[in-house]
PDB file of N, CA and C in Angstrom:
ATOM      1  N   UNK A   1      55.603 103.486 170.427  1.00  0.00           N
ATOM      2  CA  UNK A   1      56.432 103.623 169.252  1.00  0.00           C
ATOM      3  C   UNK A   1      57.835 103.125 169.589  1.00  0.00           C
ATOM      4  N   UNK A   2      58.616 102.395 168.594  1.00  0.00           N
ATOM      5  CA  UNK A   2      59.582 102.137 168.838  1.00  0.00           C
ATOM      6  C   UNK A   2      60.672 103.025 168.890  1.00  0.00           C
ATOM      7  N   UNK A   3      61.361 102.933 170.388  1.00  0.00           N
ATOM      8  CA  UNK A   3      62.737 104.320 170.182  1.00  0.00           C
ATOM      9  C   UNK A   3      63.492 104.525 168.880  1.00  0.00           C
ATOM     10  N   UNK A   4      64.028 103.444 168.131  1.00  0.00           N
ATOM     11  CA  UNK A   4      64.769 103.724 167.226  1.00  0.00           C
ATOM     12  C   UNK A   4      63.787 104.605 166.460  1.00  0.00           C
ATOM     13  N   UNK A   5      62.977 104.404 165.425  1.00  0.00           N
ATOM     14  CA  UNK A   5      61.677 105.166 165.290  1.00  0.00           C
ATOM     15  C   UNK A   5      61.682 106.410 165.764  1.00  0.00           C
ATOM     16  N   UNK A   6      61.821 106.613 166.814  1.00  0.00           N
ATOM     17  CA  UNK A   6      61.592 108.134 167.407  1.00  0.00           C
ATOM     18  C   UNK A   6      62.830 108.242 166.925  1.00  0.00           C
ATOM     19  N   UNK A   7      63.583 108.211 167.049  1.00  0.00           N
ATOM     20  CA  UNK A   7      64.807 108.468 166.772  1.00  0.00           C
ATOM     21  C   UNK A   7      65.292 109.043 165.337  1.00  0.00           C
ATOM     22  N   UNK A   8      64.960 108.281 164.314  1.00  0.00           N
ATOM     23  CA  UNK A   8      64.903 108.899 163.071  1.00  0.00           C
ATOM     24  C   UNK A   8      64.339 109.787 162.937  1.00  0.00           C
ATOM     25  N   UNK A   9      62.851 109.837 163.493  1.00  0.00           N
ATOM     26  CA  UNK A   9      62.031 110.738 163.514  1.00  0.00           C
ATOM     27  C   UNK A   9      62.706 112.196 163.690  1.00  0.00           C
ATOM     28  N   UNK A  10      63.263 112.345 165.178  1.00  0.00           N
ATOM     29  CA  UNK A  10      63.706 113.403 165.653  1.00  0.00           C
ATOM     30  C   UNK A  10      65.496 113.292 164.894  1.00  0.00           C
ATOM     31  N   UNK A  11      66.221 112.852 164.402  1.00  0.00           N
ATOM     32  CA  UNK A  11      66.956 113.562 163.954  1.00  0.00           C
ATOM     33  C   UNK A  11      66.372 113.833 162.189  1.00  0.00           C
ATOM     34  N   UNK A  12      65.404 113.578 161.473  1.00  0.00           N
ATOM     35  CA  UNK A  12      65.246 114.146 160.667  1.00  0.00           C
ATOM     36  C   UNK A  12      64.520 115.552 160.682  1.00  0.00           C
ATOM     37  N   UNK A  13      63.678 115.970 162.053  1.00  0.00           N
ATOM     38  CA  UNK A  13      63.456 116.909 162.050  1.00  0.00           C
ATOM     39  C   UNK A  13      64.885 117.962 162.449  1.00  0.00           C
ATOM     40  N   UNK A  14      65.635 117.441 163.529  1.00  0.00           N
ATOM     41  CA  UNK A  14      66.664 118.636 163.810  1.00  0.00           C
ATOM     42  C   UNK A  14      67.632 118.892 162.843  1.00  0.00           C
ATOM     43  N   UNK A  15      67.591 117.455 161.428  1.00  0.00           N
ATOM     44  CA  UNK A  15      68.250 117.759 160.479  1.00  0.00           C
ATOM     45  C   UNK A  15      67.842 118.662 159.550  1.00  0.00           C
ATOM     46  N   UNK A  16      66.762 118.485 159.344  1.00  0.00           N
ATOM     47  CA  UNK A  16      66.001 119.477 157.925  1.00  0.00           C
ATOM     48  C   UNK A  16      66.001 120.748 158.748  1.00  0.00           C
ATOM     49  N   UNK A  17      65.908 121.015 159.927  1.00  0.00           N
ATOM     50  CA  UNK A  17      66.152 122.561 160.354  1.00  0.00           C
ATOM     51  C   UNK A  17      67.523 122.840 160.757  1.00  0.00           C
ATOM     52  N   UNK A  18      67.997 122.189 160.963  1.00  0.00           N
ATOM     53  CA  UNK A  18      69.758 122.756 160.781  1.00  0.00           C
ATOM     54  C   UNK A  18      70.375 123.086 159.307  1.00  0.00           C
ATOM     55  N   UNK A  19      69.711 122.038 158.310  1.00  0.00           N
ATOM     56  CA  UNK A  19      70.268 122.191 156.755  1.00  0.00           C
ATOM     57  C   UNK A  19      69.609 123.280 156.298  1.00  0.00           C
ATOM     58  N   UNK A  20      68.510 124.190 156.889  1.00  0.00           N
ATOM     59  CA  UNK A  20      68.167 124.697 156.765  1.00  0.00           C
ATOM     60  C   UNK A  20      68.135 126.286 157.535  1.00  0.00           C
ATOM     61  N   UNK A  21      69.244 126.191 158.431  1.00  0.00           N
ATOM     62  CA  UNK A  21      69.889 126.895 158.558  1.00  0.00           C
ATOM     63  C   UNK A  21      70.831 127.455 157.930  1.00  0.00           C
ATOM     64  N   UNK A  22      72.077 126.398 157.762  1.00  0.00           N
ATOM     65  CA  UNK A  22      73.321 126.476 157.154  1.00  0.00           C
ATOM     66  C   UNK A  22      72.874 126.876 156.111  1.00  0.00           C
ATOM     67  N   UNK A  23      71.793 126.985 155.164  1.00  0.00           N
ATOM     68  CA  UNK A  23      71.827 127.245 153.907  1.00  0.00           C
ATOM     69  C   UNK A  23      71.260 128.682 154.040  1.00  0.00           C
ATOM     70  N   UNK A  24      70.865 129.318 154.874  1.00  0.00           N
ATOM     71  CA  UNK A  24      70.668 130.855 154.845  1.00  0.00           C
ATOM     72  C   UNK A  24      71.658 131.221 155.350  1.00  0.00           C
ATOM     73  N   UNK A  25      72.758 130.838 156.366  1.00  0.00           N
ATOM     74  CA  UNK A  25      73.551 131.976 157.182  1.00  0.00           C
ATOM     75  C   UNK A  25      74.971 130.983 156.328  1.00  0.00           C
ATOM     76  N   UNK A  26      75.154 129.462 156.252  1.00  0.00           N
ATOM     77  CA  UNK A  26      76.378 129.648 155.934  1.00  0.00           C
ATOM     78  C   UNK A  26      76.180 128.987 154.605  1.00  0.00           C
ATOM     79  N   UNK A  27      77.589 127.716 154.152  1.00  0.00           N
ATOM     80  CA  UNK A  27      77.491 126.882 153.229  1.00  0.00           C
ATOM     81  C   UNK A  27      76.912 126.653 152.268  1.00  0.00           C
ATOM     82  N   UNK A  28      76.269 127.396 151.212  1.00  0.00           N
ATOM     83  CA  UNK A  28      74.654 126.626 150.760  1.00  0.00           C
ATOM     84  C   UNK A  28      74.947 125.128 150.331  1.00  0.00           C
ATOM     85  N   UNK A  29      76.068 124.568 149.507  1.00  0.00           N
ATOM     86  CA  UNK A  29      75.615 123.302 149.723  1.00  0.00           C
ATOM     87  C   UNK A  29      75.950 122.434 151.130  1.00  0.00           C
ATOM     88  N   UNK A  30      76.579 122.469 151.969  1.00  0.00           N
ATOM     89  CA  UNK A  30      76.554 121.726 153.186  1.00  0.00           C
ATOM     90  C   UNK A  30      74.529 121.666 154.102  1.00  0.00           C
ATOM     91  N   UNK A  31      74.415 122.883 153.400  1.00  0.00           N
ATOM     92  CA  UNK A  31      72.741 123.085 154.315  1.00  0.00           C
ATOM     93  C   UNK A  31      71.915 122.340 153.090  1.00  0.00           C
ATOM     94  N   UNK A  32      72.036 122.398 152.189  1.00  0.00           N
ATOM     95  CA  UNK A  32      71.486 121.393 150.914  1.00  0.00           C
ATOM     96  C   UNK A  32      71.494 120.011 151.198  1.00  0.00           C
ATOM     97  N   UNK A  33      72.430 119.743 151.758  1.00  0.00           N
ATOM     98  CA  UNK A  33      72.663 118.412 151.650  1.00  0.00           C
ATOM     99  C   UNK A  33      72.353 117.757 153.129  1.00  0.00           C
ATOM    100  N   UNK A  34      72.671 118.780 154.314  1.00  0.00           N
ATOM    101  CA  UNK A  34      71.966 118.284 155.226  1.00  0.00           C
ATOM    102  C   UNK A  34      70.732 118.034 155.730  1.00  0.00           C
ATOM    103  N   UNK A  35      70.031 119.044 154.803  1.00  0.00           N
ATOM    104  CA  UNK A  35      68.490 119.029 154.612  1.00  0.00           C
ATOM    105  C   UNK A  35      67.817 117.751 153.708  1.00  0.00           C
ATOM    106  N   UNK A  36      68.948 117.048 152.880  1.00  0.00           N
ATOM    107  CA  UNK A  36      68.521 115.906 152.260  1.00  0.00           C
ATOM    108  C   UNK A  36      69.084 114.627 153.113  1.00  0.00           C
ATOM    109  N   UNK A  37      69.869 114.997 153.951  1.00  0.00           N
ATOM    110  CA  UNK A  37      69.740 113.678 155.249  1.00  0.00           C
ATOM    111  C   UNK A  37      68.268 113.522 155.875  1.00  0.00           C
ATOM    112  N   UNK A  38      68.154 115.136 156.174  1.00  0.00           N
ATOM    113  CA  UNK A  38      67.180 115.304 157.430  1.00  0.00           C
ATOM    114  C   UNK A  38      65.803 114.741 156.494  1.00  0.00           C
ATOM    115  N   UNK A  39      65.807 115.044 155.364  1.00  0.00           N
ATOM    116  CA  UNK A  39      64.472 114.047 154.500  1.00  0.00           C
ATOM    117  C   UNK A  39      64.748 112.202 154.592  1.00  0.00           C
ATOM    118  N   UNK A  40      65.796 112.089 154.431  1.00  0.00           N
ATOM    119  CA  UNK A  40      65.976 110.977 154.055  1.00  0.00           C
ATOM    120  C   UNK A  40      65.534 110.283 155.443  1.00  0.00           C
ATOM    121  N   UNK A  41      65.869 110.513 156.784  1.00  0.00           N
ATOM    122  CA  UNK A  41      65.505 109.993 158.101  1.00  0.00           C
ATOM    123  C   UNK A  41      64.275 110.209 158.190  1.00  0.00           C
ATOM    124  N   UNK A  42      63.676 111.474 157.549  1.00  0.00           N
ATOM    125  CA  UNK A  42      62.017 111.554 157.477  1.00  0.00           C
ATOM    126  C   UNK A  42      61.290 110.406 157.038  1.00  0.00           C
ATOM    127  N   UNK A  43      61.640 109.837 156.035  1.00  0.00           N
ATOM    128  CA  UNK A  43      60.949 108.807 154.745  1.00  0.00           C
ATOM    129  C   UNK A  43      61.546 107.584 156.010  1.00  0.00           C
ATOM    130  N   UNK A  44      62.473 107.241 155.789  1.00  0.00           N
ATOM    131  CA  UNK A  44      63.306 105.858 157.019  1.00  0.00           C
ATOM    132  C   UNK A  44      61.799 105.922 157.935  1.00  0.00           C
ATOM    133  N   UNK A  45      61.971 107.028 158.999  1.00  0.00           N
ATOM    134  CA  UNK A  45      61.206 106.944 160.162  1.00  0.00           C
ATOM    135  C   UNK A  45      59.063 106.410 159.707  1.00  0.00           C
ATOM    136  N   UNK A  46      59.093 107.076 158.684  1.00  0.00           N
ATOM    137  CA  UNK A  46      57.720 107.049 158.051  1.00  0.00           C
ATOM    138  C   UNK A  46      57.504 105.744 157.517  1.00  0.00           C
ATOM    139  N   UNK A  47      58.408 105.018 156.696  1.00  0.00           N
ATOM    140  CA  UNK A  47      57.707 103.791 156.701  1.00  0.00           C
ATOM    141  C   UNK A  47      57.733 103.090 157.757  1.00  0.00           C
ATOM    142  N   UNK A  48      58.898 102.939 158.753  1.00  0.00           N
ATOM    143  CA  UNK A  48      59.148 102.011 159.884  1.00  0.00           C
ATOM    144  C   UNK A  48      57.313 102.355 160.409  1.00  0.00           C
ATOM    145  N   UNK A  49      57.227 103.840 160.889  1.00  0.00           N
ATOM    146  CA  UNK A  49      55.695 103.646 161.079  1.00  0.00           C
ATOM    147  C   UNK A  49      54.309 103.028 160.346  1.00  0.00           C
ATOM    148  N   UNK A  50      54.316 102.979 158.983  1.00  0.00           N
ATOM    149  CA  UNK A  50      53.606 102.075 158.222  1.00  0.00           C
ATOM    150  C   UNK A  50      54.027 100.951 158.418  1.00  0.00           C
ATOM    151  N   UNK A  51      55.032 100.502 158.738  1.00  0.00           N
ATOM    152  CA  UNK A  51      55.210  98.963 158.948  1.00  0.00           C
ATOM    153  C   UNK A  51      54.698  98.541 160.048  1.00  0.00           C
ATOM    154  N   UNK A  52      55.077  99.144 161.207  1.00  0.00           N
ATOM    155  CA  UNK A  52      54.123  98.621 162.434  1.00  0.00           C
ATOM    156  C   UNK A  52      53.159  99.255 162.604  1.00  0.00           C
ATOM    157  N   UNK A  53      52.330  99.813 161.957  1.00  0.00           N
ATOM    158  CA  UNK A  53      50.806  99.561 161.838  1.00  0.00           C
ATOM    159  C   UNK A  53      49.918  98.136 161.108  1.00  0.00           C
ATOM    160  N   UNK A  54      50.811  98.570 159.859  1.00  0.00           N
ATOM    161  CA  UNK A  54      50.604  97.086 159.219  1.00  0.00           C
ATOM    162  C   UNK A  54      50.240  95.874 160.329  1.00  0.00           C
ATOM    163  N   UNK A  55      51.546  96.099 160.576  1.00  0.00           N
ATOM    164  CA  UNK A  55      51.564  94.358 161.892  1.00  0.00           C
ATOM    165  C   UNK A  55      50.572  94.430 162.534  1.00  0.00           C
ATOM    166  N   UNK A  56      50.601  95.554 163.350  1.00  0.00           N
ATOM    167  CA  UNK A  56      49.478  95.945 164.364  1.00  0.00           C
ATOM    168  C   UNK A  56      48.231  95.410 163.701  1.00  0.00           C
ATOM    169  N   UNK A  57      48.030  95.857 162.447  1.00  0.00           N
ATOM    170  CA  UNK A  57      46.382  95.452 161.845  1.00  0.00           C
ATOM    171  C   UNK A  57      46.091  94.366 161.391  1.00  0.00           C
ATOM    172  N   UNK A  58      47.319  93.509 161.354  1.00  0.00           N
ATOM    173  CA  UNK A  58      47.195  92.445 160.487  1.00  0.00           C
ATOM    174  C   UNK A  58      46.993  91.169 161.895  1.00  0.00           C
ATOM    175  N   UNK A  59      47.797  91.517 163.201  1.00  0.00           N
ATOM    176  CA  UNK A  59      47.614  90.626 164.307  1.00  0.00           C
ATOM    177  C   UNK A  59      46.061  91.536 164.795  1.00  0.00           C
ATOM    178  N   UNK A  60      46.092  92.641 165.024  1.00  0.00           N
ATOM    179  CA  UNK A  60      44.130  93.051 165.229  1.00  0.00           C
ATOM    180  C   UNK A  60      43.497  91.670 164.802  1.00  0.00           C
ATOM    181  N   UNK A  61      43.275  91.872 163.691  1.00  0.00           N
ATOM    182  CA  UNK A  61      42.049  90.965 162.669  1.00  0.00           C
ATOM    183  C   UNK A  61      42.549  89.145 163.126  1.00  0.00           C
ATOM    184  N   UNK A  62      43.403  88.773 163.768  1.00  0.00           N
ATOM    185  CA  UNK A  62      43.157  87.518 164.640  1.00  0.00           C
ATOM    186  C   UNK A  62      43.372  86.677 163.425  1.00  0.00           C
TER     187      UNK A  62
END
């Protein structure tokens, strides 16, 4: 997998659980909104992975 890739990956997870922190103990909208970063790097990281599968399947089949 490509690092950058991981990368989104893992800050959309430590994002959606930090925004999801802040929104029980502090801020509610700062944890609202960081929880809609931490999606937004979710979706980023998720197609980058449909994309290089794609490739992957499309150089497979020769």
């Amino acid at each position: 997998m490509n690092p950058l890739t991981l990368m989104f990956a893992i800050l959309g997870l430590t994002g959606f659980a930090l925004g999801a922190i802040l929104t029980v103990t502090g801020p509610f909208e700062m944890g609202v909104i960081v929880m809609g970063l931490g999606l937004v790097f979710q979706v980023i990281s998720l197609v980058r992975i449909k994309r290089a599968k794609k490739k992957d399947g499309s150089n497979a089949r020769g």
